[in-house]
Protein backbone atom coordinates (compact mmCIF):
# COMPACT_ATOMS: atom_id res chain seq x y z
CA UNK A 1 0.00 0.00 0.00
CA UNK A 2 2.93 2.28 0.86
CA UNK A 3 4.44 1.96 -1.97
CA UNK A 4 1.01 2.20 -3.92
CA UNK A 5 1.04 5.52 -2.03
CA UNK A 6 4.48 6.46 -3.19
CA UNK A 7 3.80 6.09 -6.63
CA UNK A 8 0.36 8.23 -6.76
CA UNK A 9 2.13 10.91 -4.91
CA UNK A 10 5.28 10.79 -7.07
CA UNK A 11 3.03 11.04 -9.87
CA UNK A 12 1.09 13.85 -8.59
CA UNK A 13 4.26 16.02 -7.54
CA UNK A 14 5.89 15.57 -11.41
CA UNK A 15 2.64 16.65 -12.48
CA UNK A 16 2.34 19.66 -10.73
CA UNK A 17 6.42 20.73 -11.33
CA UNK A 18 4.91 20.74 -14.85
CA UNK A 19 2.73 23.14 -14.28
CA UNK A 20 5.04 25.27 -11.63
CA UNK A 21 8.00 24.82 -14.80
CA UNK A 22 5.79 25.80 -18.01
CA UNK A 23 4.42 29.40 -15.76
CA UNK A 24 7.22 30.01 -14.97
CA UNK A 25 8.44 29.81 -18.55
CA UNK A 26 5.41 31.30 -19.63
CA UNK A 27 6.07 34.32 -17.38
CA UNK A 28 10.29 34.66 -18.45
CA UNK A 29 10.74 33.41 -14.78
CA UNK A 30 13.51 30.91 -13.63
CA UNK A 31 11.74 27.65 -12.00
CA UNK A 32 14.21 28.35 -8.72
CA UNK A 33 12.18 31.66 -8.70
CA UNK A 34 8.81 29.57 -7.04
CA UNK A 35 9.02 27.59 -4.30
CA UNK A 36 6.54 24.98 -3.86
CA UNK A 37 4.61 24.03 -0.22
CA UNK A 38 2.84 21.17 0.20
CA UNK A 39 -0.78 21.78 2.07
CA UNK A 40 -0.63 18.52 4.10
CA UNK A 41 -3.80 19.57 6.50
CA UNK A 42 -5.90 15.91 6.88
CA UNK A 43 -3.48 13.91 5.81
CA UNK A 44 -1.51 11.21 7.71
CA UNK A 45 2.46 11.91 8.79
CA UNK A 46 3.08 8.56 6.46
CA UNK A 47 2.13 10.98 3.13
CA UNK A 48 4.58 13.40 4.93
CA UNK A 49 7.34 11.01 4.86
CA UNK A 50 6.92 10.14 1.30
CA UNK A 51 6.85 13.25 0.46
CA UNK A 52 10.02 13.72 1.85
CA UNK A 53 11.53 11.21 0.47
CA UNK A 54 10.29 12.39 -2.89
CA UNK A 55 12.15 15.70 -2.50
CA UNK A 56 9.74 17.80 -1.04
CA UNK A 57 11.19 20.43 1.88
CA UNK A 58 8.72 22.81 2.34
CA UNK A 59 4.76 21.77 4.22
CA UNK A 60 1.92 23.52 5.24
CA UNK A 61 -0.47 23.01 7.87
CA UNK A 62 -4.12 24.76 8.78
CA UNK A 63 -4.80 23.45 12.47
CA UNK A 64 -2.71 23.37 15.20
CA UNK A 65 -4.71 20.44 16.79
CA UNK A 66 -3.65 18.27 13.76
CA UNK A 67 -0.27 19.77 12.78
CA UNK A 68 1.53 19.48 16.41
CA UNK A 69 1.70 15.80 16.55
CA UNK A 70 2.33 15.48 13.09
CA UNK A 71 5.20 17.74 13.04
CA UNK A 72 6.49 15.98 16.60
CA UNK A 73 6.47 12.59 14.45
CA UNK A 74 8.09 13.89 11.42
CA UNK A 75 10.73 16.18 13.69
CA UNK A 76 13.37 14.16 12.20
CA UNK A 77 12.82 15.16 8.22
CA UNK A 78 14.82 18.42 6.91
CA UNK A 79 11.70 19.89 7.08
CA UNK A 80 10.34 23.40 6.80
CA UNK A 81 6.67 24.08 8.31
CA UNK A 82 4.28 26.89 7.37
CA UNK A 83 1.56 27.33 9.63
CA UNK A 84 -1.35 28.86 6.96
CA UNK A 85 -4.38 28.39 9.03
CA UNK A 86 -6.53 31.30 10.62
CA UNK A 87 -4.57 31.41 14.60
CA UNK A 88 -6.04 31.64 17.94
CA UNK A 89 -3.37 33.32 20.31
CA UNK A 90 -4.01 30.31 22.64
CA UNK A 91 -2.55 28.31 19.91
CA UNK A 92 0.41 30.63 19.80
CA UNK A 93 2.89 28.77 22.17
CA UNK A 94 1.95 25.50 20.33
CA UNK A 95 2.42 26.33 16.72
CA UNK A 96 6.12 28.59 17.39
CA UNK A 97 7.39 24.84 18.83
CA UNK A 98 7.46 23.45 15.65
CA UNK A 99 6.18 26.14 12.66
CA UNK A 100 9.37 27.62 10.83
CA UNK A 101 6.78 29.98 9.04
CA UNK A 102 3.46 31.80 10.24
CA UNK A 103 1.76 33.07 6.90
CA UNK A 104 -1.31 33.92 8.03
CA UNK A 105 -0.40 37.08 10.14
CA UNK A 106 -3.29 39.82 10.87
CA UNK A 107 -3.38 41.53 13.86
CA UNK A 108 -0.82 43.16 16.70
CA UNK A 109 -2.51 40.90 19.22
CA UNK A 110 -0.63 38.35 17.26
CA UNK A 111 2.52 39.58 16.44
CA UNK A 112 3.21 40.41 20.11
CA UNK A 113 2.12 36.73 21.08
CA UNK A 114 4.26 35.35 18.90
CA UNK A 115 6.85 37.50 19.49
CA UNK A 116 6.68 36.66 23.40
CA UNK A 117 6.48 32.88 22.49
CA UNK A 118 9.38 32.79 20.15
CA UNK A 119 12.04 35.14 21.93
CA UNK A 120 11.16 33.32 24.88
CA UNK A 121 12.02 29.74 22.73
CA UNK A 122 15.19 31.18 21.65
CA UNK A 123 13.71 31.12 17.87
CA UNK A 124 13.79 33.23 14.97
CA UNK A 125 10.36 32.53 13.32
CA UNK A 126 9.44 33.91 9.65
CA UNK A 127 6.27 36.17 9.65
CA UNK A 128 3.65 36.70 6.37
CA UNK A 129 1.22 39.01 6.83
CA UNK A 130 -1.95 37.73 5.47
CA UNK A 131 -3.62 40.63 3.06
CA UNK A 132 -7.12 40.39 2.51
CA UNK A 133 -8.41 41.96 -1.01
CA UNK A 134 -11.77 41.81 -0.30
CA UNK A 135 -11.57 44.37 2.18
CA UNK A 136 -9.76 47.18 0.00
CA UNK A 137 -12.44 48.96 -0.62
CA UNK A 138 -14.64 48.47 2.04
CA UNK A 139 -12.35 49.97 5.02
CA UNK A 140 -10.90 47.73 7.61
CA UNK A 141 -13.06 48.57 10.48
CA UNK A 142 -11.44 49.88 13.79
CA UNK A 143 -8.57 48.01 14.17
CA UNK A 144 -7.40 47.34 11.00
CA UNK A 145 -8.57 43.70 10.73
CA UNK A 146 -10.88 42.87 8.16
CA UNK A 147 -13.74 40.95 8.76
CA UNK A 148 -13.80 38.45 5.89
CA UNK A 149 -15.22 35.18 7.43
CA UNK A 150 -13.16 32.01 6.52
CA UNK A 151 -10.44 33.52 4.35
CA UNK A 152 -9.62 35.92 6.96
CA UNK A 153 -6.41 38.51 6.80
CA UNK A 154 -5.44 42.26 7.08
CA UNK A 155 -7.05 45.29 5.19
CA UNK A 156 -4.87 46.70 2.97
CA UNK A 157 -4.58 49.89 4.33
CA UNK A 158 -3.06 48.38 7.57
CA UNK A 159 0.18 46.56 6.06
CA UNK A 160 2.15 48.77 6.62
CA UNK A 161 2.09 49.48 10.49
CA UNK A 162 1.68 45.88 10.90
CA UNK A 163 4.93 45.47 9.30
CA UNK A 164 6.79 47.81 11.03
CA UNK A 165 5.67 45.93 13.91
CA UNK A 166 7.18 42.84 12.94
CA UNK A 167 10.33 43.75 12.07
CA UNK A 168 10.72 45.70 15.66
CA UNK A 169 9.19 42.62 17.54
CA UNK A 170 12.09 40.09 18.98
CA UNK A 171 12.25 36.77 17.84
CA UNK A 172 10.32 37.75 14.54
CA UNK A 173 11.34 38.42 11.04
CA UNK A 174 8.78 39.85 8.38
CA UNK A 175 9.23 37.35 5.16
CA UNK A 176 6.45 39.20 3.18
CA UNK A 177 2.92 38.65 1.78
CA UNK A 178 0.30 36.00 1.68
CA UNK A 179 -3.37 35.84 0.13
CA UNK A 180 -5.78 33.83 -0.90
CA UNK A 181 -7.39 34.55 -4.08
CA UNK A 182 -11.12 36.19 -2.92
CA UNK A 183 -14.43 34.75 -2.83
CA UNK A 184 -16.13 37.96 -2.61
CA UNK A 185 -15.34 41.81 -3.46
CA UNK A 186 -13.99 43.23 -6.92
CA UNK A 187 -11.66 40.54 -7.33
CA UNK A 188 -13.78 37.64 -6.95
CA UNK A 189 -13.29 35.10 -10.07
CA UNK A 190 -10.63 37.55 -11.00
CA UNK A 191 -7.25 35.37 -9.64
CA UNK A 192 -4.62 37.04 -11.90
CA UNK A 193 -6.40 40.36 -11.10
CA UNK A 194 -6.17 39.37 -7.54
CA UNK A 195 -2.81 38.17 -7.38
CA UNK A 196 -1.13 41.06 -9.61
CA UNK A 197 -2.33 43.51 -6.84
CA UNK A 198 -0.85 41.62 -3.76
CA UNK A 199 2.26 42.37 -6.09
CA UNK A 200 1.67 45.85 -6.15
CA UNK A 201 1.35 45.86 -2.37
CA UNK A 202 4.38 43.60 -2.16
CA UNK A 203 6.54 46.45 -4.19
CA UNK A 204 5.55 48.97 -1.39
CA UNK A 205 6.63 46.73 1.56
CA UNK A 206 9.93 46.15 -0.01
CA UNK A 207 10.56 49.49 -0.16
CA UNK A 208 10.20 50.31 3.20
CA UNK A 209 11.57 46.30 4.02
CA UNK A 210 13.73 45.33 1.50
CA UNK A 211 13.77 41.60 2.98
CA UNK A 212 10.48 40.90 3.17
CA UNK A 213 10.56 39.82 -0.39
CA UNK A 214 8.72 36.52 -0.09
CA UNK A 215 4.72 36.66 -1.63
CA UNK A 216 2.91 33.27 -1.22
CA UNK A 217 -0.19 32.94 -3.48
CA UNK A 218 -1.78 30.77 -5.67
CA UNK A 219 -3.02 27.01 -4.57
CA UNK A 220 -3.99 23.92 -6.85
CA UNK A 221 -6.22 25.66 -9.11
CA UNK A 222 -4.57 28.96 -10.28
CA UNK A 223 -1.27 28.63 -9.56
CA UNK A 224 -0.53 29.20 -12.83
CA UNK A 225 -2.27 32.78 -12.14
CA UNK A 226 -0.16 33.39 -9.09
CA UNK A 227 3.14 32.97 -10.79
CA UNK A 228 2.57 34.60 -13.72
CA UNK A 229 1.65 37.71 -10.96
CA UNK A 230 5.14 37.27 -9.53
CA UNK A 231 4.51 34.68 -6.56
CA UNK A 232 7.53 33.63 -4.98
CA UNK A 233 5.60 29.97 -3.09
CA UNK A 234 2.99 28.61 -4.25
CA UNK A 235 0.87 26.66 -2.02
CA UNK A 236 -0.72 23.44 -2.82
CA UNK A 237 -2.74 20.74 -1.52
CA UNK A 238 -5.25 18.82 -3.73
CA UNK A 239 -3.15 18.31 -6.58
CA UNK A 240 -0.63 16.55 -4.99
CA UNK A 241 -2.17 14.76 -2.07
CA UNK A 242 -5.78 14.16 -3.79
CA UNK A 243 -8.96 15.07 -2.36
CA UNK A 244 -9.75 13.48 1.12
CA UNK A 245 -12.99 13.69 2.73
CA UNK A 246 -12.70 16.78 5.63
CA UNK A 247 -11.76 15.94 8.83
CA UNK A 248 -13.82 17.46 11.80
């Protein structure tokens, strides 16, 4: 069965480089320019393992409640885990003992949780800020987080001091931007559209934080979208691991 297993997955992962390799020829881009993440939320540490083996370095996880003993049984794989999900700041202390990356960044509250946890754990752990599109042009609210149900994220409008914040906070350092393409707002159904202006915002944070050059967008279905944009990860889960019925 493993091997069974090995073979669909290999399968799936030369499939998708395919993809990743003609976009980024499409686009004039170098293939090194994209770096691809495995979403392995719901699926077993075994899958984890092979995908390891298979030559995969970079995973992403959703819930803490599922990635934490997954990560504890796959400690020993050179490994690099991105924590993408919507987080709790009671999850905070969990997720910094084993997530290399937190991509889904939106709020102070956060930063300064994580910031407490990680300095604290003697780590230096990367930091996305999670920009939501559907809030451009609706304002952000009071405190700068938009309200956009399951996709979650920042308003646009509120990058910037939320960056700043980042780079001050101990134990942090800002990588860059992350979306997810919209399900409502003016860029609903409009990926490329959607994808071309987390670039624009992207341009602007470099200026002011010339390191934070990393912009993680696109999943299984318009990847293609997010590198032609300019995405520097790509983030996919279905199209390598298959679809599995939802857990929880």
């Amino acid at each position: 069965m493993t091997q069974d297993r090995r073979a669909q997955l290999a399968a799936n992962l030369a499939q998708v480089e395919d993809r990743i390799a003609a976009a980024c020829a499409a686009a004039g881009r170098r293939r090194d320019e994209v770096t691809l993440i495995v979403v392995t939320k719901t699926y077993p540490a075994s899958d984890v393992r092979l995908l390891a083996e298979l030559g995969v370095r970079h995973v992403a996880e959703n819930r803490d409640q599922d990635a934490a003993p997954k990560a504890a049984e796959c400690a020993d794989l050179p490994l690099t885990w991105h924590f993408v999900g919507q987080l709790q700041t009671n999850k905070v202390r969990s997720v910094v003992s084993y997530a290399d990356v937190v991509q889904s960044v939106d709020r102070p509250k956060l930063v300064d949780a994580l910031s407490r946890q990680a300095d604290g754990a003697g780590r230096e752990l990367g930091c996305l800020i999670q920009v939501a599109l559907d809030a451009e042009v609706r304002g952000s609210g009071d405190s700068g987080v938009a309200a956009t149900g399951e996709r979650g994220g920042v308003a646009p409008e509120a990058i910037e001091e939320l960056a700043d914040r980042i780079a001050d906070a101990p134990g942090l350092w800002l990588g860059g931007l992350m979306t997810v393409a919209p399900l409502a707002g003016p860029y609903a159904g409009r990926e490329r559209a959607a994808f071309e202006r987390l670039m624009d915002f992207s341009t602007t944070l470099r200026a002011a934080h010339p390191a934070a050059n990393m912009v993680s967008a696109g999943m299984s279905a318009d990847l293609e979208h997010a590198v032609a944009a300019g995405a520097t990860h790509v983030r996919v889960g279905t199209a390598v691991l298959g679809v599995r019925p939802r857990l929880g």
